[in-house]
N, C-alpha and C. Protein backbone atom coordinates (compact mmCIF):
# COMPACT_ATOMS: atom_id res chain seq x y z
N UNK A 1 -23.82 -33.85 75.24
CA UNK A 1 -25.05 -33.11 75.05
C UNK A 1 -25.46 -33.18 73.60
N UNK A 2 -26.86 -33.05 73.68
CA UNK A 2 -27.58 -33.16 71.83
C UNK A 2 -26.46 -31.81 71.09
N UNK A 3 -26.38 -30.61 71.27
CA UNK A 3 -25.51 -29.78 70.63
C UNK A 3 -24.00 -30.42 70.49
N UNK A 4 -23.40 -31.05 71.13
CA UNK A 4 -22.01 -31.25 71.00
C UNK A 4 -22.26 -32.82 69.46
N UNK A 5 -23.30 -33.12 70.14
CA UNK A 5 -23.55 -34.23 69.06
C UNK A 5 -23.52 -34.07 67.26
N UNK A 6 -24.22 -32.90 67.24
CA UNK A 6 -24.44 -32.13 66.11
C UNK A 6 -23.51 -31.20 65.95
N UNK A 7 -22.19 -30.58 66.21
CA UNK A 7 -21.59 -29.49 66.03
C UNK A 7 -20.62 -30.00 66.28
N UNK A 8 -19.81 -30.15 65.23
CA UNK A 8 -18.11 -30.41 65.41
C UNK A 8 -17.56 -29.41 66.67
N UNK A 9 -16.13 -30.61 67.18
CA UNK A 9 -15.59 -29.90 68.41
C UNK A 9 -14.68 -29.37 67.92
N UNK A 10 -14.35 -27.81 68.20
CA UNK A 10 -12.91 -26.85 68.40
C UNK A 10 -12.19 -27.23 69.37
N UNK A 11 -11.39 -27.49 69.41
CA UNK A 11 -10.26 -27.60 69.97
C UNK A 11 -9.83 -25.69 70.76
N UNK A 12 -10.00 -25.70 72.18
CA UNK A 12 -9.15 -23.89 72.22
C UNK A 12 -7.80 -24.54 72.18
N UNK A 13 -7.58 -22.80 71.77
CA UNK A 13 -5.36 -23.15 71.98
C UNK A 13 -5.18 -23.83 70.57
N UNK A 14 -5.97 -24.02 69.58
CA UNK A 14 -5.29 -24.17 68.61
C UNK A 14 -4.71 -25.97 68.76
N UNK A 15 -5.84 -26.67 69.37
CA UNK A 15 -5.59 -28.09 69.50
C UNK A 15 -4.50 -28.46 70.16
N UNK A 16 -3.88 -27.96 71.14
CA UNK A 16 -2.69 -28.30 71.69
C UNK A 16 -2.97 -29.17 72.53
N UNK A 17 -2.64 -30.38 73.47
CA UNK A 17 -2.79 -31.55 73.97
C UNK A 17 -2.15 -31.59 75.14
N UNK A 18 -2.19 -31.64 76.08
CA UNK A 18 -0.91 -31.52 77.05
C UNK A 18 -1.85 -32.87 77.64
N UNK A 19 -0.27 -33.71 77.95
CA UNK A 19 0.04 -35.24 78.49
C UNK A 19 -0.73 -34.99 80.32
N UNK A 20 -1.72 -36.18 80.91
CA UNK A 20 -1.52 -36.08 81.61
C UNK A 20 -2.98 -35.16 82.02
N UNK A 21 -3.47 -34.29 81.22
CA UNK A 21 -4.09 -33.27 81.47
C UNK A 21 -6.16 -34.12 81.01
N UNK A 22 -6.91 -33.34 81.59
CA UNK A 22 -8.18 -33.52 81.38
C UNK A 22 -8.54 -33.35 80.16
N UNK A 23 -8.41 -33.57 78.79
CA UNK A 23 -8.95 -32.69 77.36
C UNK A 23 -10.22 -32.46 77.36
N UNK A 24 -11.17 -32.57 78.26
CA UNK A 24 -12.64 -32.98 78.04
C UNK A 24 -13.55 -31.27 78.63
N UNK A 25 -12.69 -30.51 78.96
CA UNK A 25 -12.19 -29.23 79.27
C UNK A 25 -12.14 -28.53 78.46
N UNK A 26 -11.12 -29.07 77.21
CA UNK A 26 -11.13 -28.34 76.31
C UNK A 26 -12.16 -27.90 74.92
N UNK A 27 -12.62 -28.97 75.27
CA UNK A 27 -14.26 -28.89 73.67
C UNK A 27 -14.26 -27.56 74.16
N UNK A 28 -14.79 -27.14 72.63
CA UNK A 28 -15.34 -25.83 72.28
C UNK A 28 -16.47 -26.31 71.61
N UNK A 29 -17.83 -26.30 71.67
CA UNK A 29 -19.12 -26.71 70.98
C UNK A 29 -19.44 -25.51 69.90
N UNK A 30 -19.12 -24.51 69.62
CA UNK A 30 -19.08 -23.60 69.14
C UNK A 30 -18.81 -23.11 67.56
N UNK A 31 -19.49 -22.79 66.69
CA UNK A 31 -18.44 -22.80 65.41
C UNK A 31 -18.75 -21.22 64.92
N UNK A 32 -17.24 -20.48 64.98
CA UNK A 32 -17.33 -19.36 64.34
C UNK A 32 -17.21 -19.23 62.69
N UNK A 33 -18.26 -18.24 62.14
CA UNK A 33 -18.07 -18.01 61.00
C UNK A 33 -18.15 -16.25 61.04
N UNK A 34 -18.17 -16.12 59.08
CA UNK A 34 -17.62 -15.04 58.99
C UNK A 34 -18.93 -14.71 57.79
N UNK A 35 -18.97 -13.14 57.64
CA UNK A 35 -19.45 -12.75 56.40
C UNK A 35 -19.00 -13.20 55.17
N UNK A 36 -19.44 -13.52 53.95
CA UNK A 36 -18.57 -13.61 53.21
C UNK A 36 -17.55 -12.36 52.29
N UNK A 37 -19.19 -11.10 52.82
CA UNK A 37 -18.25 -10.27 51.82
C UNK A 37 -17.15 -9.55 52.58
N UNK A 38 -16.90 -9.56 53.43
CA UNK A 38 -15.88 -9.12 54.18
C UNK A 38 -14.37 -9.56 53.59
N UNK A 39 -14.43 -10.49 52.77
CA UNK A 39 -13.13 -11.10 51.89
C UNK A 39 -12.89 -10.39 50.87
N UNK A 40 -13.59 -9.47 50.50
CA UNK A 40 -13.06 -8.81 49.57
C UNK A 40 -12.29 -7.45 49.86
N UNK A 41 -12.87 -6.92 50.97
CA UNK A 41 -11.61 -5.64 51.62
C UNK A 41 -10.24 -6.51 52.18
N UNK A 42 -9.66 -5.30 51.88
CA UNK A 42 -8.27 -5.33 52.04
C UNK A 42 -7.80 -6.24 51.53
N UNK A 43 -7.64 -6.34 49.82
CA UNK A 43 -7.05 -7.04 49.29
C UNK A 43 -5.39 -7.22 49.75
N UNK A 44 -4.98 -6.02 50.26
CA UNK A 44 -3.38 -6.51 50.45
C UNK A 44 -2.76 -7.26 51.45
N UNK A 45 -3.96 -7.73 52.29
CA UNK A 45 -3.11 -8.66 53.21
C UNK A 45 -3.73 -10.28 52.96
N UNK A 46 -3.95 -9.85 51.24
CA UNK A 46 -3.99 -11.59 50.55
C UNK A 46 -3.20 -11.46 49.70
N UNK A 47 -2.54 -13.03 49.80
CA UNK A 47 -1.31 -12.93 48.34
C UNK A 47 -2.15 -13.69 47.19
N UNK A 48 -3.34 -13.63 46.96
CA UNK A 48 -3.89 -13.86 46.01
C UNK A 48 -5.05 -12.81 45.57
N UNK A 49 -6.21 -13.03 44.51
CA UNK A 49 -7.17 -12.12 44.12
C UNK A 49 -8.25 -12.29 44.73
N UNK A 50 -9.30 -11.20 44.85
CA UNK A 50 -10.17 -11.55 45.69
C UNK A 50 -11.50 -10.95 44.78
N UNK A 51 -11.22 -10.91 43.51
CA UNK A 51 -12.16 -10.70 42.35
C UNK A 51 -13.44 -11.78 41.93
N UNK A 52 -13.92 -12.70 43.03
CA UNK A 52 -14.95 -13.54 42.46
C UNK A 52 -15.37 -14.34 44.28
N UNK A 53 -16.44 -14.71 44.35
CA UNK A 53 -17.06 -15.47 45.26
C UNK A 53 -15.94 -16.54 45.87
N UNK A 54 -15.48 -17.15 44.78
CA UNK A 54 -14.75 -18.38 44.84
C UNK A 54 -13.51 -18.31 45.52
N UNK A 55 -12.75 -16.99 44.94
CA UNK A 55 -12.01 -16.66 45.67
C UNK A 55 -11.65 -16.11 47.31
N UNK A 56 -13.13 -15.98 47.53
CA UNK A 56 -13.22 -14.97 48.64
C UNK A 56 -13.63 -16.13 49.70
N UNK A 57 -14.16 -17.41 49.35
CA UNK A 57 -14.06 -18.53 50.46
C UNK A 57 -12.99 -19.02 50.38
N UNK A 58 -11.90 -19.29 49.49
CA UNK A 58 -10.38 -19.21 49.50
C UNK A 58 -10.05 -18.92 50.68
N UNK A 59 -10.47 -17.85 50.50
CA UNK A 59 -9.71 -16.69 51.35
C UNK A 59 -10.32 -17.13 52.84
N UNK A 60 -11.21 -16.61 52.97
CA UNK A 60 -11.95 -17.29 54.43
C UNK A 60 -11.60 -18.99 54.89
N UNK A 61 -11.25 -19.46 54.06
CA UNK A 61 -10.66 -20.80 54.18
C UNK A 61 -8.88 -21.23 54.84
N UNK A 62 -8.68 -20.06 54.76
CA UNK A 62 -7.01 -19.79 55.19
C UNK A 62 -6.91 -18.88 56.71
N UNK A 63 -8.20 -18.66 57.05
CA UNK A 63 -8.52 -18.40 58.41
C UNK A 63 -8.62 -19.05 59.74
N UNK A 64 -7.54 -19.06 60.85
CA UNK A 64 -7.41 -20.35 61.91
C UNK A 64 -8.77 -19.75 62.66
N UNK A 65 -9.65 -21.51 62.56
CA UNK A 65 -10.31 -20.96 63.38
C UNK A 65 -11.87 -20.45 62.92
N UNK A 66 -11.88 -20.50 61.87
CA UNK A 66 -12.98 -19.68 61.37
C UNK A 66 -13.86 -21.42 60.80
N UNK A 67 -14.98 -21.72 61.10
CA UNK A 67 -15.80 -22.97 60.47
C UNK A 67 -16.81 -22.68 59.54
N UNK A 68 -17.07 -21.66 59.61
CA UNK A 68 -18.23 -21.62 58.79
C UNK A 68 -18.38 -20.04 57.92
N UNK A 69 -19.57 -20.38 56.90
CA UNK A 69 -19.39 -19.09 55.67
C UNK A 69 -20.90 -18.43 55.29
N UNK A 70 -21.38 -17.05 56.06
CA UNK A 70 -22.19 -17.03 55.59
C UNK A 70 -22.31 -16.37 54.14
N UNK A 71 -23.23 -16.87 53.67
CA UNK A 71 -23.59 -16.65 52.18
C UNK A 71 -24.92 -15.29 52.16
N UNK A 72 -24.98 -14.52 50.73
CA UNK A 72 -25.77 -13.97 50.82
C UNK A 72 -26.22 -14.04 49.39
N UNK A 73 -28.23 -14.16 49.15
CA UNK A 73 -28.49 -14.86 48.16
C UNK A 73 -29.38 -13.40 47.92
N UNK A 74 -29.45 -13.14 46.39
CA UNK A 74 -28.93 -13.95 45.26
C UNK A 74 -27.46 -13.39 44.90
N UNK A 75 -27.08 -12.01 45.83
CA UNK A 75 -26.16 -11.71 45.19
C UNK A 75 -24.62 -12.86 45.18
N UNK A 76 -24.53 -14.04 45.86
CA UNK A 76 -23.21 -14.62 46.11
C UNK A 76 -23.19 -15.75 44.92
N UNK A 77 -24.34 -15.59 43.99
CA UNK A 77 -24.67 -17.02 43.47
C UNK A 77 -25.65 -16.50 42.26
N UNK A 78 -24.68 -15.80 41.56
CA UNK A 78 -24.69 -15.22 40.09
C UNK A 78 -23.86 -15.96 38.66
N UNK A 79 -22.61 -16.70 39.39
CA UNK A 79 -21.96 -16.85 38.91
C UNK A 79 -21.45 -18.28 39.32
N UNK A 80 -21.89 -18.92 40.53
CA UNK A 80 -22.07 -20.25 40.27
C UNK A 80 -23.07 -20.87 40.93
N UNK A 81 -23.66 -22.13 41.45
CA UNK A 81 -24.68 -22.68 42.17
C UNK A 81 -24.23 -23.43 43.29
N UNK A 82 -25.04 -24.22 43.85
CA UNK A 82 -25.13 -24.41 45.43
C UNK A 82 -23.98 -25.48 45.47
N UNK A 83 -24.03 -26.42 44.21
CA UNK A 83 -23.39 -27.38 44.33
C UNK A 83 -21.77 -26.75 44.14
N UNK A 84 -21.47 -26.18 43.36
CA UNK A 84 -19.98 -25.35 42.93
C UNK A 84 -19.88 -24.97 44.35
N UNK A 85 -20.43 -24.12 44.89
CA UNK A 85 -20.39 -23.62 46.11
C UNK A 85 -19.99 -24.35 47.61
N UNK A 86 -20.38 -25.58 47.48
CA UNK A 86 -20.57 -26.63 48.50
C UNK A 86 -19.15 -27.09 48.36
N UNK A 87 -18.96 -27.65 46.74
CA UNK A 87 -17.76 -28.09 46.25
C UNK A 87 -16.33 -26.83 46.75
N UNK A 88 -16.51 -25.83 46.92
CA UNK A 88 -15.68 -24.36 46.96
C UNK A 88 -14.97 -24.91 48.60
N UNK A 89 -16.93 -24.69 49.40
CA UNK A 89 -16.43 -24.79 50.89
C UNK A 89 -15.18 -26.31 51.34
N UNK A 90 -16.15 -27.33 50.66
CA UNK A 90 -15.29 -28.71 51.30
C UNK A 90 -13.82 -28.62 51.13
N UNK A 91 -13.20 -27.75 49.90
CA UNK A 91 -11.72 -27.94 49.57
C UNK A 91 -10.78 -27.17 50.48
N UNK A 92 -11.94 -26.26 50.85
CA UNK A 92 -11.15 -25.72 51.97
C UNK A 92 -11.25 -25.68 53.32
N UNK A 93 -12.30 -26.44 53.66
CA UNK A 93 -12.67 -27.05 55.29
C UNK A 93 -13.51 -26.18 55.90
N UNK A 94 -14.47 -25.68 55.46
CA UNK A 94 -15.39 -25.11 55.90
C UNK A 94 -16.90 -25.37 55.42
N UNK A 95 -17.63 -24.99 56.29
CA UNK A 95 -19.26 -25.20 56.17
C UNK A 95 -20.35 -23.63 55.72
N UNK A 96 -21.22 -23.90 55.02
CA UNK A 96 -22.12 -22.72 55.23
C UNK A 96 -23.33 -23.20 56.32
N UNK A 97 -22.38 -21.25 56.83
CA UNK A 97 -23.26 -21.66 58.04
C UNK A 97 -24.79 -20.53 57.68
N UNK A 98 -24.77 -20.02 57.04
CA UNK A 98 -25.77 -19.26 56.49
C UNK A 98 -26.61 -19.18 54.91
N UNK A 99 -27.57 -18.61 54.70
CA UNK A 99 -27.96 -17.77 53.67
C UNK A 99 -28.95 -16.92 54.07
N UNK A 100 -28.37 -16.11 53.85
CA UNK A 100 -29.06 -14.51 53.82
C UNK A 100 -29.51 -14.10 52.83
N UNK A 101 -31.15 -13.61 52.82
CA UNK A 101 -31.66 -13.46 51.58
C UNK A 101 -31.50 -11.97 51.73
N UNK A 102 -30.94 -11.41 50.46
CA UNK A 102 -30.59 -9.94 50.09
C UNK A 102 -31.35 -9.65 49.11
N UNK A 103 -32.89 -9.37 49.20
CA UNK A 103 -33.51 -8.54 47.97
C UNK A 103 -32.85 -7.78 47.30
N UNK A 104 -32.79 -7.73 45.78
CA UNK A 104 -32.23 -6.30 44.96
C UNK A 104 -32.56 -4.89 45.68
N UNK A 105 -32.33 -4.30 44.98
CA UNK A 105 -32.58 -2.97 45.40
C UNK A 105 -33.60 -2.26 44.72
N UNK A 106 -34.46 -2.74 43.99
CA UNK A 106 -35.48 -2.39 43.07
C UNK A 106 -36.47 -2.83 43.96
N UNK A 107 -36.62 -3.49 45.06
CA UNK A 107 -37.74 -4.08 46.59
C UNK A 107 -37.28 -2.71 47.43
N UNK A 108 -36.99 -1.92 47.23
CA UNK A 108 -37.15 -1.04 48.56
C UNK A 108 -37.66 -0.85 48.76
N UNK A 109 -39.46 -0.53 48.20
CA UNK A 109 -40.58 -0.27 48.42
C UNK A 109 -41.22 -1.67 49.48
N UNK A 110 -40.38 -3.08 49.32
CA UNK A 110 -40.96 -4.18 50.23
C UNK A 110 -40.44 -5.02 49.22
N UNK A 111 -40.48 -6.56 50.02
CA UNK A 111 -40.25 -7.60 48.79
C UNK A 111 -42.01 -8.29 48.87
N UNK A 112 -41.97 -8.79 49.88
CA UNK A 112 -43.75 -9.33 50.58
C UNK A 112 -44.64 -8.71 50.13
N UNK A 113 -44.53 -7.64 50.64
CA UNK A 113 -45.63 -6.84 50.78
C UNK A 113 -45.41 -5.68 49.36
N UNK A 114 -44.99 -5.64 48.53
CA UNK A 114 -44.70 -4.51 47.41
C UNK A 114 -45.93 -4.53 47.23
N UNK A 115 -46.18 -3.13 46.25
CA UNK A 115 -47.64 -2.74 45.81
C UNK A 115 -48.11 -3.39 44.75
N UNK A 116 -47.20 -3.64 43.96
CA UNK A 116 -46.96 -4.32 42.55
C UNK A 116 -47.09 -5.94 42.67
N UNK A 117 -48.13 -6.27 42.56
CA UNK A 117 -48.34 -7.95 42.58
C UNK A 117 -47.12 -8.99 41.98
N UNK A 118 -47.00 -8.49 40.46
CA UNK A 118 -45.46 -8.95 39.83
C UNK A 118 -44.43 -8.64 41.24
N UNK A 119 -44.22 -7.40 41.27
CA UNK A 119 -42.60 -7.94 42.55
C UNK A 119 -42.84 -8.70 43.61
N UNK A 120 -44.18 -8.84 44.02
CA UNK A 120 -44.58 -9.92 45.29
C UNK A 120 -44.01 -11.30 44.70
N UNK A 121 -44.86 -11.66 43.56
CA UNK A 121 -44.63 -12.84 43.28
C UNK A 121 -43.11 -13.11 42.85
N UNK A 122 -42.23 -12.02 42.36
CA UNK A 122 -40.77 -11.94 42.29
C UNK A 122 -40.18 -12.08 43.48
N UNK A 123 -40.84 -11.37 44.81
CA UNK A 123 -39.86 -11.73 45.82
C UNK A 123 -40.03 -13.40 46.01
N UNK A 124 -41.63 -14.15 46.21
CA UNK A 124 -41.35 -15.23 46.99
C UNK A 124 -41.01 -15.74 45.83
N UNK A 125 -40.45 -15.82 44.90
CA UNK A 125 -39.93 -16.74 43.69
C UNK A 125 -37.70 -17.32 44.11
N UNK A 126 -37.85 -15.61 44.40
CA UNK A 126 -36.32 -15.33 44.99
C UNK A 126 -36.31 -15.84 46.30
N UNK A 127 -37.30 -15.60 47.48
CA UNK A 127 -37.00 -16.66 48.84
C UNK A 127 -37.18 -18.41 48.98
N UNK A 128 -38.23 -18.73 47.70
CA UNK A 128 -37.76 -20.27 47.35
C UNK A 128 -37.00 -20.69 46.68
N UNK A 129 -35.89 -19.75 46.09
CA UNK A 129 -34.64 -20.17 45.34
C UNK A 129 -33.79 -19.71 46.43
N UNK A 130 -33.50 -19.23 47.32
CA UNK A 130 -32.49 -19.12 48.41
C UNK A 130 -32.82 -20.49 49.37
N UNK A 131 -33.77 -20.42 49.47
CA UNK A 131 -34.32 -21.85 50.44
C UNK A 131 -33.45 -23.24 50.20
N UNK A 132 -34.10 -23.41 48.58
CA UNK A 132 -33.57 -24.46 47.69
C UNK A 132 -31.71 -24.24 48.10
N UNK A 133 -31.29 -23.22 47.94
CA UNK A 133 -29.73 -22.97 47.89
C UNK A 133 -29.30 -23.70 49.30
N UNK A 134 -29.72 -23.13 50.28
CA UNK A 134 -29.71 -23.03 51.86
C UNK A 134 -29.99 -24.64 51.98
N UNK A 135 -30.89 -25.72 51.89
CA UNK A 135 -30.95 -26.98 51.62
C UNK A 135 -29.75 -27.89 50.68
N UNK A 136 -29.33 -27.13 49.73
CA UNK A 136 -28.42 -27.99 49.28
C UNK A 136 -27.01 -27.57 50.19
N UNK A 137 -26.93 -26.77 50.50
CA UNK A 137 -25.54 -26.56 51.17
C UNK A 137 -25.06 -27.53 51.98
């Protein structure tokens, strides 16, 4: 199918193979991902730090099972860019499967639609720099 074409296959069971057997059964077309900020709770059931972005796809990277990372812009990408980021996911075998644009918190009044012409033109300045991000990934 066009989806299996485009979407790496999971293996269920953790790729196990049995001799003899149909594998064609087993595709999973499917790819689960995760929040990213969710890597930063519960630091204690990581034996490493979970003090920076970089670390926290580390971390999501040591997950069976998990393919993909959503991102959230601008806050995930303060401290490095799309390409660092891209470079982060490949070392550890995962894809972004997202970007989520997270207005500051100074848009609560709206990002689009604000009253203030300046934060309009601030928001769509910030949704064509998430775009741009979301394209290079």
């Amino acid at each position: 199918s066009k989806l299996l074409s485009t979407v790496e296959s999971i293996p269920r069971g953790g790729g196990v193979k049995d001799e003899g057997l149909d594998d064609k059964d087993d595709e999973f077309p499917y790819v689960f991902g995760s929040r990213l900020n969710s890597m930063k709770d519960r630091p204690e059931l990581w034996s490493e730090p979970v003090d920076n972005v970089r670390e926290w796809v580390k971390r999501q990277g040591s997950i069976k099972g998990l393919g993909c990372v959503d991102f959230n812009y601008p806050q995930h990408f303060h401290d490095w860019d799309a390409k660092e980021a891209k470079k982060s996911l490949e070392e550890v075998g995962l894809k972004a499967g997202a970007v989520c644009l997270r207005y500051p918190s100074k848009f609560a009044r709206g990002a689009m639609n604000h009253p203030d012409e300046e934060m309009r033109k601030e928001a769509i300045k910030i949704t064509m720099e998430a775009a741009e991000v979301a394209k290079d990934l």
